[in-house]
C-alpha atoms as a PDB file:
ATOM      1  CA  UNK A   1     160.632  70.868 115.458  1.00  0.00           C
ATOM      2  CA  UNK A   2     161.266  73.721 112.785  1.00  0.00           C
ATOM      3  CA  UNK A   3     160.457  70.702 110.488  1.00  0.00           C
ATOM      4  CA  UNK A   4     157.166  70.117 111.629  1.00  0.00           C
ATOM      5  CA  UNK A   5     155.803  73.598 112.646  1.00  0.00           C
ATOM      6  CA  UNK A   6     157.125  74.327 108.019  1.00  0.00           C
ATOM      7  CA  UNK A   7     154.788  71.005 107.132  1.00  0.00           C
ATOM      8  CA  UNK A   8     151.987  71.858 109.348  1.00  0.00           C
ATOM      9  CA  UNK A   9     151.899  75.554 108.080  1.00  0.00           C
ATOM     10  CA  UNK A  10     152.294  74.359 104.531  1.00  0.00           C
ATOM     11  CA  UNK A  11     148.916  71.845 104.779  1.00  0.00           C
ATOM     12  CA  UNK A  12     147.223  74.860 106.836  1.00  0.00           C
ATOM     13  CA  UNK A  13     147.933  76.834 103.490  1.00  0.00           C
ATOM     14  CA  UNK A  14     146.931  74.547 101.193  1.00  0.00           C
ATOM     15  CA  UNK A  15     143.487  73.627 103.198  1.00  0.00           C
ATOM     16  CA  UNK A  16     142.973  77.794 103.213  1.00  0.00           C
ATOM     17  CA  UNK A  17     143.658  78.131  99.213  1.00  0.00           C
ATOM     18  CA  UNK A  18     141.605  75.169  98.215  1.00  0.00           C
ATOM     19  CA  UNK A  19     138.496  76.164 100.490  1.00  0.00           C
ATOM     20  CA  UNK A  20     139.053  79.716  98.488  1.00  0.00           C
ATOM     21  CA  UNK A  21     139.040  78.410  94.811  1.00  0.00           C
ATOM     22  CA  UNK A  22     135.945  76.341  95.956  1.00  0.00           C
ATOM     23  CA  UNK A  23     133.170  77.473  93.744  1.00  0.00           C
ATOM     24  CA  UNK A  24     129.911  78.605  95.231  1.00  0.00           C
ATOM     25  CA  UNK A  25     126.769  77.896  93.860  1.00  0.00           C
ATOM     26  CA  UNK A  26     123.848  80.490  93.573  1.00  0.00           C
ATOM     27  CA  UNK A  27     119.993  79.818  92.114  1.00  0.00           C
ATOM     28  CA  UNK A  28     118.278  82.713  90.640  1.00  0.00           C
ATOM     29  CA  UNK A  29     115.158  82.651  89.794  1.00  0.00           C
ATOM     30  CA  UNK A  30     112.179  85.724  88.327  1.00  0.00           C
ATOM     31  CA  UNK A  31     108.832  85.915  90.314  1.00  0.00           C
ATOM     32  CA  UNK A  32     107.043  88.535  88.124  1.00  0.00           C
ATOM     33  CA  UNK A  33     104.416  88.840  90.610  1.00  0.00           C
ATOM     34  CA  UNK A  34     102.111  92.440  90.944  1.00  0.00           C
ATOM     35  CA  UNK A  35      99.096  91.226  92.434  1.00  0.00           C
ATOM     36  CA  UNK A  36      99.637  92.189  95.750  1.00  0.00           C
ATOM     37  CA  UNK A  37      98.736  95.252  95.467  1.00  0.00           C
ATOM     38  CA  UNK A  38      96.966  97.735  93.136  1.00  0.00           C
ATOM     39  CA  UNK A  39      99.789  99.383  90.843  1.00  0.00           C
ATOM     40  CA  UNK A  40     101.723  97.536  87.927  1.00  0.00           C
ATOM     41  CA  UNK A  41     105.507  97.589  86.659  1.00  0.00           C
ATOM     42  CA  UNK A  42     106.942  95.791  89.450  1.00  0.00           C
ATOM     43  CA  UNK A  43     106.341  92.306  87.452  1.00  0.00           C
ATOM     44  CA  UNK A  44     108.736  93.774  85.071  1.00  0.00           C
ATOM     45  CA  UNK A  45     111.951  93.773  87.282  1.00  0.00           C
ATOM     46  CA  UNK A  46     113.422  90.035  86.781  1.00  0.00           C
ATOM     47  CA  UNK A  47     113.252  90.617  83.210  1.00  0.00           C
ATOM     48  CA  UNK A  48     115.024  94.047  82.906  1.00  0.00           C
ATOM     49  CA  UNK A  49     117.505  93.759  86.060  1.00  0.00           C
ATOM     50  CA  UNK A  50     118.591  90.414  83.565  1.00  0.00           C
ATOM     51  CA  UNK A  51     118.926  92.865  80.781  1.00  0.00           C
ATOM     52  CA  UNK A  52     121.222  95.001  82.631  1.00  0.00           C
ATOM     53  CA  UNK A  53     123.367  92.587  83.670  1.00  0.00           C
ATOM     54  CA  UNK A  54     122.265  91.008  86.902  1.00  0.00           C
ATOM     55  CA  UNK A  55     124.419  87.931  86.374  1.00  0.00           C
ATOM     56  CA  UNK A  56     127.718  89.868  85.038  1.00  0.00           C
ATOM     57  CA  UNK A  57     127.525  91.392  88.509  1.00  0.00           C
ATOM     58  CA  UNK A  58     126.814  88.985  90.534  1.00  0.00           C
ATOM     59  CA  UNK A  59     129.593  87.349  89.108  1.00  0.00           C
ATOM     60  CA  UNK A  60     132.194  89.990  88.788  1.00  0.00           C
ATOM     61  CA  UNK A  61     131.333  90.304  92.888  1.00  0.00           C
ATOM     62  CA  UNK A  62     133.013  87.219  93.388  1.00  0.00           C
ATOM     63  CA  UNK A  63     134.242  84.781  90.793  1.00  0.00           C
ATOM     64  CA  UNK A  64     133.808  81.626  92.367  1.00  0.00           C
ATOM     65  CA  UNK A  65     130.086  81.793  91.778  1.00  0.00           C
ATOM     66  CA  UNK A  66     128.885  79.634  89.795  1.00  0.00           C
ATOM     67  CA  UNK A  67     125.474  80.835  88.761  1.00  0.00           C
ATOM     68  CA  UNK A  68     122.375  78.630  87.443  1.00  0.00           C
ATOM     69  CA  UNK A  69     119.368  80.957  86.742  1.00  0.00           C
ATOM     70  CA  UNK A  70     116.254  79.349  86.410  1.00  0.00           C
ATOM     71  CA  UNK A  71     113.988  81.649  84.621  1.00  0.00           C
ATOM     72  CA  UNK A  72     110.735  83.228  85.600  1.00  0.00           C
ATOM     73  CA  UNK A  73     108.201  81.566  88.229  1.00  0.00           C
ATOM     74  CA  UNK A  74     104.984  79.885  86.547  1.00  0.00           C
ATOM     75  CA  UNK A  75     101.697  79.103  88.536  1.00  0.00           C
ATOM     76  CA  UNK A  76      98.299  78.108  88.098  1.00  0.00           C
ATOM     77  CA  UNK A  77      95.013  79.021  90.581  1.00  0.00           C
ATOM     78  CA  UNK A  78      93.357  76.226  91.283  1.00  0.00           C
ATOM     79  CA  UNK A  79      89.339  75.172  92.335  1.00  0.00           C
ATOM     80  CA  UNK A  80      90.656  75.157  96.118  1.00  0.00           C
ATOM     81  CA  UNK A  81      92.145  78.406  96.043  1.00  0.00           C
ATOM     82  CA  UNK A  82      89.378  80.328  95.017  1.00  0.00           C
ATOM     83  CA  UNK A  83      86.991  78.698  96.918  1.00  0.00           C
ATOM     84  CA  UNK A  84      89.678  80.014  99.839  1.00  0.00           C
ATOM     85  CA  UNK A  85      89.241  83.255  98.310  1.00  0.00           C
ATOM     86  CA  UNK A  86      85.152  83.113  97.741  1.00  0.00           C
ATOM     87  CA  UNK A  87      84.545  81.741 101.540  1.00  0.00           C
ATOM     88  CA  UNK A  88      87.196  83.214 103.964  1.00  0.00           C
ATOM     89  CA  UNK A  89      89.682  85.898 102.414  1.00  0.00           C
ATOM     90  CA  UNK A  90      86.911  88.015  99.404  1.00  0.00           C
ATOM     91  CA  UNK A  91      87.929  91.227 101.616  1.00  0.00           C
ATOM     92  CA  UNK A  92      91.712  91.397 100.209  1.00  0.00           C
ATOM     93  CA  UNK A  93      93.191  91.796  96.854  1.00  0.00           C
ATOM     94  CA  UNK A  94      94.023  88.205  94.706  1.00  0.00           C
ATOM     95  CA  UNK A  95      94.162  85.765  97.696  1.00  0.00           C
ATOM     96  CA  UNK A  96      93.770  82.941  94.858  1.00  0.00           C
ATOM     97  CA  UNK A  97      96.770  84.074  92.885  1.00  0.00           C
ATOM     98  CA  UNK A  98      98.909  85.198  95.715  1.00  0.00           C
ATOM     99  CA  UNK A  99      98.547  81.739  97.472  1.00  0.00           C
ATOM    100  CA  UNK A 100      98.998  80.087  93.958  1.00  0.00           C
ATOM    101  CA  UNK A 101     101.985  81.976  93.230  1.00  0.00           C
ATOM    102  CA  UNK A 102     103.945  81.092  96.716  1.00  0.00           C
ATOM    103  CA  UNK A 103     103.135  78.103  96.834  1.00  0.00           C
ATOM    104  CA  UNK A 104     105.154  77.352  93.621  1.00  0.00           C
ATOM    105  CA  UNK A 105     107.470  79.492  94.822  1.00  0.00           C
ATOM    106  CA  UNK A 106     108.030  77.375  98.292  1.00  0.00           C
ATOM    107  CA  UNK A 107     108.527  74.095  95.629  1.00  0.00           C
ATOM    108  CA  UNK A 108     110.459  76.247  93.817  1.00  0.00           C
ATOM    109  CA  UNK A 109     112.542  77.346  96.441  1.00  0.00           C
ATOM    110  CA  UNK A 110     113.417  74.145  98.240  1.00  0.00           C
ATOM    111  CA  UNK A 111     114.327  73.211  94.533  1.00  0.00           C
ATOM    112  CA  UNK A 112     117.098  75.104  94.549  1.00  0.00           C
ATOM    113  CA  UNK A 113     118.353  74.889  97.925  1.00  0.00           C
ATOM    114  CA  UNK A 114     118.973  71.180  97.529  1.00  0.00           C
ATOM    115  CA  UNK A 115     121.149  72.354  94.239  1.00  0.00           C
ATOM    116  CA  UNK A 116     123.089  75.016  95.414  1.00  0.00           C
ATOM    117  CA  UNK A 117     124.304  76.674  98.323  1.00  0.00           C
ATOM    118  CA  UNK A 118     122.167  79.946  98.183  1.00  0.00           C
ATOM    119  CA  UNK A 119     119.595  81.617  96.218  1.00  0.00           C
ATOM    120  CA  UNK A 120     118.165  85.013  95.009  1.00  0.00           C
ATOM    121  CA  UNK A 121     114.505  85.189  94.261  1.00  0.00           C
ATOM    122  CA  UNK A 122     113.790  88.556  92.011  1.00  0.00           C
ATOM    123  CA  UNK A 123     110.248  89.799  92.701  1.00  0.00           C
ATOM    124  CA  UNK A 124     107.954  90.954  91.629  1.00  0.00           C
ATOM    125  CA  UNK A 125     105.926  92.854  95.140  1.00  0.00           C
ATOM    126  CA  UNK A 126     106.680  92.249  98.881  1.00  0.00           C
ATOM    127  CA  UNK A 127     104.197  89.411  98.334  1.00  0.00           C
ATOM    128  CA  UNK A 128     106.347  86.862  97.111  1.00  0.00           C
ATOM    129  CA  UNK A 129     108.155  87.135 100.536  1.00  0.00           C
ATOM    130  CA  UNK A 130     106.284  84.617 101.961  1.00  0.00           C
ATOM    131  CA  UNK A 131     106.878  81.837  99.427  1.00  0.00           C
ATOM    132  CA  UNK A 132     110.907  82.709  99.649  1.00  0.00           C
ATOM    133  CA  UNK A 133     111.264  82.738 103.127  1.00  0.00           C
ATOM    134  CA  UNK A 134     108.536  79.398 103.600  1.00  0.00           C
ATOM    135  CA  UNK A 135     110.711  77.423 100.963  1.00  0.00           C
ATOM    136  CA  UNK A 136     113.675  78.177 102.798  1.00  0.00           C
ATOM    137  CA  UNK A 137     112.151  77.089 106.504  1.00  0.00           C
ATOM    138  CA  UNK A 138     110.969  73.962 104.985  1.00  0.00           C
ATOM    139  CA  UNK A 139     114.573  73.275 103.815  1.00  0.00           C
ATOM    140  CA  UNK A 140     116.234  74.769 106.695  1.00  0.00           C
ATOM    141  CA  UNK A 141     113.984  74.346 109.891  1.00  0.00           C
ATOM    142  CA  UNK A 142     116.294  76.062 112.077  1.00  0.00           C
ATOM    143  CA  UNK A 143     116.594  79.577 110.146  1.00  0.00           C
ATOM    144  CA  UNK A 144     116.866  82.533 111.839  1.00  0.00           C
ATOM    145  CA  UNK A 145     115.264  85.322 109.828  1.00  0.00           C
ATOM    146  CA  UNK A 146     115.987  89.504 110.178  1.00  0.00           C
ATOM    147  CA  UNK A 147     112.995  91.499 108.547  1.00  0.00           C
ATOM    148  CA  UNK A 148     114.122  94.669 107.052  1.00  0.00           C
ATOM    149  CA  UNK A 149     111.763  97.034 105.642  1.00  0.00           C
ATOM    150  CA  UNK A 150     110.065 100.199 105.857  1.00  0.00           C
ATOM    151  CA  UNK A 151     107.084  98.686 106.901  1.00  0.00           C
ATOM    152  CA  UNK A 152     106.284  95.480 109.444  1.00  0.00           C
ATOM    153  CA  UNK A 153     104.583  93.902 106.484  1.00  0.00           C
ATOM    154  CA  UNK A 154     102.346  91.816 109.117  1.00  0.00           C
ATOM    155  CA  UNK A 155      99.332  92.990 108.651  1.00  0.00           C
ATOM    156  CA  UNK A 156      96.175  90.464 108.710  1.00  0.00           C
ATOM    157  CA  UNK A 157      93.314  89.936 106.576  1.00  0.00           C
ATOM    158  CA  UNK A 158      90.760  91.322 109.413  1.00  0.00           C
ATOM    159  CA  UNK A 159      92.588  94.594 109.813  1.00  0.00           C
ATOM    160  CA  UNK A 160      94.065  95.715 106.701  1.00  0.00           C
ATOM    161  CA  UNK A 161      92.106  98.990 105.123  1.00  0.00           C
ATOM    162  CA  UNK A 162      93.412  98.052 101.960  1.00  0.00           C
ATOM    163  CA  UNK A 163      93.001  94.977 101.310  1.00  0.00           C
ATOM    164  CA  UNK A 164      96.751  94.403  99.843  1.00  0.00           C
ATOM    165  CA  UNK A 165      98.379  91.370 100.641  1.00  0.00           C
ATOM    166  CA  UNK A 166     101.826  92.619  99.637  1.00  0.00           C
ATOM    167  CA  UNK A 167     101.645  93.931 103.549  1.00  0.00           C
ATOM    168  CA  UNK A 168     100.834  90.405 105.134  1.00  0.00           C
ATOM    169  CA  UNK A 169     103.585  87.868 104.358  1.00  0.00           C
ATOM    170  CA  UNK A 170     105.254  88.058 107.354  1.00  0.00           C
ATOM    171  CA  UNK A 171     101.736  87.396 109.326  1.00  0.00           C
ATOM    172  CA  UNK A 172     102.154  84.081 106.991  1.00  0.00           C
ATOM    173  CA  UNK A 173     105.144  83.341 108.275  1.00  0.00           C
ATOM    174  CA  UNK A 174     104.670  83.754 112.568  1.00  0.00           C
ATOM    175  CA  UNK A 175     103.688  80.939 114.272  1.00  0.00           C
ATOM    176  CA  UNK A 176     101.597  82.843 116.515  1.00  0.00           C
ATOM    177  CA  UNK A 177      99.460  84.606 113.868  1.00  0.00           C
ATOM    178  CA  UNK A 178      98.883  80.538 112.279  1.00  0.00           C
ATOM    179  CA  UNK A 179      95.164  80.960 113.611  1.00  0.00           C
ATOM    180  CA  UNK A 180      94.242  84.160 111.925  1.00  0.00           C
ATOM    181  CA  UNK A 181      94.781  82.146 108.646  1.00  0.00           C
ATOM    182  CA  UNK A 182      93.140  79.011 109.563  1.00  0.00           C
ATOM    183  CA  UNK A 183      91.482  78.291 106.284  1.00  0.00           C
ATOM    184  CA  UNK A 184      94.903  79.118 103.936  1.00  0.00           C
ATOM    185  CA  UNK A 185      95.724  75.535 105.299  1.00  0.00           C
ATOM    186  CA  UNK A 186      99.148  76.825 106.469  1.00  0.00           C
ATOM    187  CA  UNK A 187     100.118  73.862 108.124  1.00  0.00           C
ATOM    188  CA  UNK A 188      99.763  71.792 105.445  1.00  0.00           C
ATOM    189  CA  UNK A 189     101.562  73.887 102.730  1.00  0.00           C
ATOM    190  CA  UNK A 190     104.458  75.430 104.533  1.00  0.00           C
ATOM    191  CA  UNK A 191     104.169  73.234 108.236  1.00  0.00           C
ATOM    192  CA  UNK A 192     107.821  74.785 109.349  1.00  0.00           C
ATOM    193  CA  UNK A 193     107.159  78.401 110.326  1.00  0.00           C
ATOM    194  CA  UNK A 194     109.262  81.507 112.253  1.00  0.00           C
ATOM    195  CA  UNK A 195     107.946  82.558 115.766  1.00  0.00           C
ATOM    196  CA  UNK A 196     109.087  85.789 117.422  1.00  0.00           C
ATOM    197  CA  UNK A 197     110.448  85.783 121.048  1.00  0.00           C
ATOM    198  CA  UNK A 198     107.968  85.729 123.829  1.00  0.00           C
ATOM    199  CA  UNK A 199     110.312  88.343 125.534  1.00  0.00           C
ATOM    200  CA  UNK A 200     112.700  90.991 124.843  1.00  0.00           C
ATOM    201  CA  UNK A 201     115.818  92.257 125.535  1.00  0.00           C
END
């Protein structure tokens, strides 16, 4: 009996230690994105958080990482997007590049889920949420997403005073706001979407 409970404890140990040295793999990629809103600088950040040593710190965080970074995030505007922009969405800032620049990201994205086990997208303004958290649903239907910021960042096209879309990706993202953004083709681009409870605790 003493036997058995020794070998059973010694394969329990050696499943524990080999799920430990298991390596983790993490995507990184740059989305120097500033369109958004009206200021500039924050297309900047992927390049200089790399020169101080983003990936030194990931890694000395935990060593098992084992870190691919794949650069900075390129995109291109197309006829249909600024047609988009002409017709339906002239009142905000950059709807052409914005919805250019996520939807790479959302390839992007799904990219490097299917390659490793996580990812960090480096931004770039609150814009390029959409596009991270998009290419994620579409890879992982069933995520559960927690919002934190200082701001909702769900505002809509029809009532935003400003006219930034760094303060709308989340309305992107709700299935109940789909309609509001009927001509961004939503359902076409990024069909698996995040819906917030119909009731409350």
């Amino acid at each position: 009996m003493w036997c058995t409970r020794q070998l059973a404890s010694a394969r329990f140990l050696g499943r524990c230690f080999s799920a430990a040295s298991e390596q983790t793999r993490l995507g990184i990629i740059g989305v120097p994105f500033a369109k958004g809103q009206s200021k500039q600088g924050v297309e900047l950040a992927p390049d200089l958080l790399r020169q101080s040593n983003l990936r030194q710190v990931l890694q000395s965080s935990d060593e098992r990482l084992l870190i691919t970074d794949y650069g900075n995030l390129h995109y291109a505007v197309d006829e249909t997007l600024l047609q988009q922009q002409r017709q339906h969405y002239y009142h905000i800032r950059n709807y052409a590049d914005f919805m250019a620049c996520n939807l790479a990201l959302i390839g992007q994205v799904q990219v490097m889920l299917q390659q490793n086990a996580q990812f960090l997208t480096i931004g770039g303004d609150h814009a390029i949420g959409f596009g991270s958290v998009a290419g994620h649903l579409q890879h992982t239907p069933n995520l559960s997403l927690v919002w934190i910021d200082a701001h909702a960042d769900i505002n809509l096209h029809s009532t935003s005073q400003s006219g930034n879309i760094h303060g709308m990706p989340v309305s992107f993202l709700l299935q109940q706001l789909r309609a509001t953004w009927q001509h961004a083709a939503l359902d076409q681009v990024a069909p698996n979407c995040s819906s917030y409870p119909q009731t409350w605790p």
